[in-house]
N, C-alpha and C. Protein backbone atom coordinates (compact mmCIF):
# COMPACT_ATOMS: atom_id res chain seq x y z
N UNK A 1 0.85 -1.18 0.00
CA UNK A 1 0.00 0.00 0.00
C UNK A 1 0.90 1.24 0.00
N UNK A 2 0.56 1.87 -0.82
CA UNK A 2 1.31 3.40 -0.90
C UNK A 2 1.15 4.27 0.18
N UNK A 3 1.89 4.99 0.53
CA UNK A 3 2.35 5.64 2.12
C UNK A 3 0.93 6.91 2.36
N UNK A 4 0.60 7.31 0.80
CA UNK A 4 -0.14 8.22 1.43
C UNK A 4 -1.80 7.27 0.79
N UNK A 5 -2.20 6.34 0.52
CA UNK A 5 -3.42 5.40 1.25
C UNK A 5 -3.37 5.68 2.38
N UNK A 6 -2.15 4.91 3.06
CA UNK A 6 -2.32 4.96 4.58
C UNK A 6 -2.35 6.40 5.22
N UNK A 7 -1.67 7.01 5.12
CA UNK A 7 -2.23 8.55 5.79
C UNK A 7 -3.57 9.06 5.30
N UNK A 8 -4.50 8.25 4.12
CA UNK A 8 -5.60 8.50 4.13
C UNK A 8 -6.09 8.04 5.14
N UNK A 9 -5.92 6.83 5.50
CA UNK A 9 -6.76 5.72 6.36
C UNK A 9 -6.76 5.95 7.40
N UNK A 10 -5.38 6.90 8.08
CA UNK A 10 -5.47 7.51 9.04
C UNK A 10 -6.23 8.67 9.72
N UNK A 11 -6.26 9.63 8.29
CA UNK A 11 -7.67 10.76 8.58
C UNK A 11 -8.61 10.38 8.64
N UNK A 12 -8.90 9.05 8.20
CA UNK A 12 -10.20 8.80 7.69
C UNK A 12 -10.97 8.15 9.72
N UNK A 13 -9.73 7.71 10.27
CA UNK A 13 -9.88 6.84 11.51
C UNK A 13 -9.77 8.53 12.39
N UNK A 14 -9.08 9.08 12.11
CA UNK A 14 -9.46 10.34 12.89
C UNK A 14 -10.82 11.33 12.60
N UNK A 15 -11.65 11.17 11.71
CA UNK A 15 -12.72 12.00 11.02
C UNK A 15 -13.41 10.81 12.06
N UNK A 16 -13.71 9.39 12.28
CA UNK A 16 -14.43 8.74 12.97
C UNK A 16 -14.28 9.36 13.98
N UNK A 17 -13.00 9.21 15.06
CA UNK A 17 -13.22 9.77 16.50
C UNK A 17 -13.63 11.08 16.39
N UNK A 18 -13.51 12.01 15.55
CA UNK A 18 -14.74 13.12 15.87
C UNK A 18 -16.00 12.92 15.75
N UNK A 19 -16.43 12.04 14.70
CA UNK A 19 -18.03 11.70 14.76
C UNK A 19 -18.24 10.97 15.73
N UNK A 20 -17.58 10.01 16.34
CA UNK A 20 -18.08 9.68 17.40
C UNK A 20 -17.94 10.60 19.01
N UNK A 21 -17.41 11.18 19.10
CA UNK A 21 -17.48 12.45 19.95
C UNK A 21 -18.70 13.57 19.83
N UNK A 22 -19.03 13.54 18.46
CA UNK A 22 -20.07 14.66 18.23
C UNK A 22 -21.19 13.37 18.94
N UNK A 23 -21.65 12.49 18.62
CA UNK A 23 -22.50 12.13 18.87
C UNK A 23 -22.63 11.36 20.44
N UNK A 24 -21.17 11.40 21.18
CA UNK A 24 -21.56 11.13 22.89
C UNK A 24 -22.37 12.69 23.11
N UNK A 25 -22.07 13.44 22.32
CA UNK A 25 -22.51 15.19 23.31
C UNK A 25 -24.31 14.85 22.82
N UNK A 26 -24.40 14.23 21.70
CA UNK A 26 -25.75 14.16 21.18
C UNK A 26 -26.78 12.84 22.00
N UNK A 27 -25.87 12.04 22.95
CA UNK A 27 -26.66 11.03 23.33
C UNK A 27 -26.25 10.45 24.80
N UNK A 28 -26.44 11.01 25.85
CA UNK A 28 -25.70 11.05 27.12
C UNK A 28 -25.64 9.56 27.65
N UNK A 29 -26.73 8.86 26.52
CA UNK A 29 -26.95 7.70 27.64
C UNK A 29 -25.83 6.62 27.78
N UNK A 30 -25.22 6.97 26.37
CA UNK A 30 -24.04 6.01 25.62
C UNK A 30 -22.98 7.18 25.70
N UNK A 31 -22.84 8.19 26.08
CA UNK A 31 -21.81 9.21 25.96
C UNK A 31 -20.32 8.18 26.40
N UNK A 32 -20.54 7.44 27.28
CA UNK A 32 -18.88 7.47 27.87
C UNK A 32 -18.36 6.25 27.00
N UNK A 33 -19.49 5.55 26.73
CA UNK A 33 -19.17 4.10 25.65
C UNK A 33 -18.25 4.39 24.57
N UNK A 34 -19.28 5.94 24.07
CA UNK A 34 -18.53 6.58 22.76
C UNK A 34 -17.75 7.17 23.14
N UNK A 35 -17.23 7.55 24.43
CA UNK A 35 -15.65 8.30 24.30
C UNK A 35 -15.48 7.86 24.08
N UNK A 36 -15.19 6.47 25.10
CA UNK A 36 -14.22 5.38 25.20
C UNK A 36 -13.54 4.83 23.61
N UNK A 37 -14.73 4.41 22.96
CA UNK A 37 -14.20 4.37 21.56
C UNK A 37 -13.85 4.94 20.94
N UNK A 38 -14.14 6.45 20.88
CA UNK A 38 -13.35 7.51 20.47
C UNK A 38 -11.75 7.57 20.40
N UNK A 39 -11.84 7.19 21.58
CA UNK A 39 -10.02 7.75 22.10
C UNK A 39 -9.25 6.48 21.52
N UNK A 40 -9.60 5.21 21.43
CA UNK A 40 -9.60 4.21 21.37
C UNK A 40 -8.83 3.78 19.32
N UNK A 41 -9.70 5.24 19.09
CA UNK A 41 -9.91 4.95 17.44
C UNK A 41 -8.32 5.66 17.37
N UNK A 42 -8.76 7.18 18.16
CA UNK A 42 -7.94 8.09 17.80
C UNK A 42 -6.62 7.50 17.98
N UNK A 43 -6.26 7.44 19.45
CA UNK A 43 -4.78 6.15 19.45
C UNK A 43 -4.48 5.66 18.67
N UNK A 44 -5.21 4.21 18.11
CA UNK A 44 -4.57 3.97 16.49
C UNK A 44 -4.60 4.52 15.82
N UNK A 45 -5.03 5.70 15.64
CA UNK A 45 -4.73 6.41 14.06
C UNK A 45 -3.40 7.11 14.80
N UNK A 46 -3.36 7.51 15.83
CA UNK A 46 -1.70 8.26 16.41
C UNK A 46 -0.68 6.93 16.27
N UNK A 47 -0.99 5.90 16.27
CA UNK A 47 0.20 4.54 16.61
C UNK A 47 0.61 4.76 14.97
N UNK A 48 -1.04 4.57 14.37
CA UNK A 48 -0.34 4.33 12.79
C UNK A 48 -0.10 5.39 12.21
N UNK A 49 -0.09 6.50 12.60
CA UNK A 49 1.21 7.69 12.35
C UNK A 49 2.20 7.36 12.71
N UNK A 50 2.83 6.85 13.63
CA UNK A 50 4.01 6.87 14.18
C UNK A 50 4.72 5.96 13.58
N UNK A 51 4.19 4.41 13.25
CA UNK A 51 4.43 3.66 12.39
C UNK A 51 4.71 3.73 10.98
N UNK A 52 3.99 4.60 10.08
CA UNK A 52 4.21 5.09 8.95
C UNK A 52 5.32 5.93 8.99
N UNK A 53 5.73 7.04 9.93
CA UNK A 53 6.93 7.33 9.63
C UNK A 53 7.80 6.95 10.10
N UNK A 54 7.98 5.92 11.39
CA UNK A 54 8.91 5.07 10.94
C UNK A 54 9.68 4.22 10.19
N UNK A 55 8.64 3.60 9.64
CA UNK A 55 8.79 2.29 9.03
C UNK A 55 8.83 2.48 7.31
N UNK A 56 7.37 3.60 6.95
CA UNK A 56 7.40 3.78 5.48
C UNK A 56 8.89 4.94 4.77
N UNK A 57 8.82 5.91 5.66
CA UNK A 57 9.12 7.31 5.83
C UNK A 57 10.66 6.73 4.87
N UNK A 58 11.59 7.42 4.25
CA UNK A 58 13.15 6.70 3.88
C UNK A 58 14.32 6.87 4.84
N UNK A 59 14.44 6.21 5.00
CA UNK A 59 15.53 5.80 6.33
C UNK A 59 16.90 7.42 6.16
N UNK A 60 17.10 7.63 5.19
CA UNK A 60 17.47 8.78 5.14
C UNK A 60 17.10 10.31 5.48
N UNK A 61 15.45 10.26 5.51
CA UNK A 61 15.21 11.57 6.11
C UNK A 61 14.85 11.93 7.29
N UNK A 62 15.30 10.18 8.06
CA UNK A 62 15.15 10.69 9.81
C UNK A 62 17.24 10.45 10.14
N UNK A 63 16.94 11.53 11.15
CA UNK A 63 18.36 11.32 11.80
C UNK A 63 18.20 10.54 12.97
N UNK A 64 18.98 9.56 13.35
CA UNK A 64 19.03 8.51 14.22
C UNK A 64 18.41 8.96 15.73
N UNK A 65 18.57 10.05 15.77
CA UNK A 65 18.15 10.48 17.06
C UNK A 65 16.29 10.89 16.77
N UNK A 66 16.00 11.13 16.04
CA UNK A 66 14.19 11.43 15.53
C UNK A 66 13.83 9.56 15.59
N UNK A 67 14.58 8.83 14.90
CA UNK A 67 14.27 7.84 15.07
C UNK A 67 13.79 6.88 16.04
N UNK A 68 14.90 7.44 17.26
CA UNK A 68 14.90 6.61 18.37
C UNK A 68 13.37 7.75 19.56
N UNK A 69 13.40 8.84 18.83
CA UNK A 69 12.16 9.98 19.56
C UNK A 69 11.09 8.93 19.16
N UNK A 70 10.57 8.91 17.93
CA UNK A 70 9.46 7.91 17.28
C UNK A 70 9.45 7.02 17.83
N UNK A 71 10.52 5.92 17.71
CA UNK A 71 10.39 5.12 18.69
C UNK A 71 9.47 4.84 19.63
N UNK A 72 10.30 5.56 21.02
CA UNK A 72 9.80 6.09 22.29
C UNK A 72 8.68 6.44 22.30
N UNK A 73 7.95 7.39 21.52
CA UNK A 73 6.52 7.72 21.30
C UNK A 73 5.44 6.68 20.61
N UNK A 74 6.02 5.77 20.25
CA UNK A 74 5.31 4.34 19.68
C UNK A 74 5.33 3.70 20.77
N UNK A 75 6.24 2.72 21.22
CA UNK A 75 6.47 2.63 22.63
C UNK A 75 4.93 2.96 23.77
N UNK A 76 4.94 4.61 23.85
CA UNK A 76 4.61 4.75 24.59
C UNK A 76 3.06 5.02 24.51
N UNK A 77 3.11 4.79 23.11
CA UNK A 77 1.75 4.81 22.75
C UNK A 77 0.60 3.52 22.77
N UNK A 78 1.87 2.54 22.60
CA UNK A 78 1.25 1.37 22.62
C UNK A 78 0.88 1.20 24.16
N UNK A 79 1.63 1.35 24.79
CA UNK A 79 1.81 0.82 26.14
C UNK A 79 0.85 1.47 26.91
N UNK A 80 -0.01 2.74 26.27
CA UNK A 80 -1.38 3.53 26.80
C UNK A 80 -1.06 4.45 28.00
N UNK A 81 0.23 4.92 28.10
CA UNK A 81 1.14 5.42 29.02
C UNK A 81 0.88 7.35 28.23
């Protein structure tokens, strides 16, 4: 898959956690269900940012030290920290 599919797929998972946010404010009874999934969405679409430019990004336009930042922020993303 070409690098920017996936940064589609990623807005596309972030355009969800706002619709699902608009609609906890629209429905209190399920409001926290739909954070919950909200944040849930949004995280993976932040992991698979972080992943895409690690992994897709060319090993030449990160300097070893951005690398090992990404890293750490994958890391710590996964880990829900």
């Amino acid at each position: 898959m070409h690098p920017n599919a996936i940064r589609h797929e990623i807005q596309q998972l972030y355009n969800v956690s706002d619709r699902l946010d608009l609609l906890a404010r629209e429905h209190p009874l399920v409001s926290e269900a739909l954070l919950t999934i909200s944040g849930s969405v949004r995280n993976t679409a932040a992991l698979l940012e972080v992943l895409v430019a690690m992994k897709i990004a060319s090993p030449s336009g990160l300097d070893p030290a951005a690398h090992r930042c990404l890293g750490a922020l994958f890391w710590g993303l996964w880990r829900g920290s």
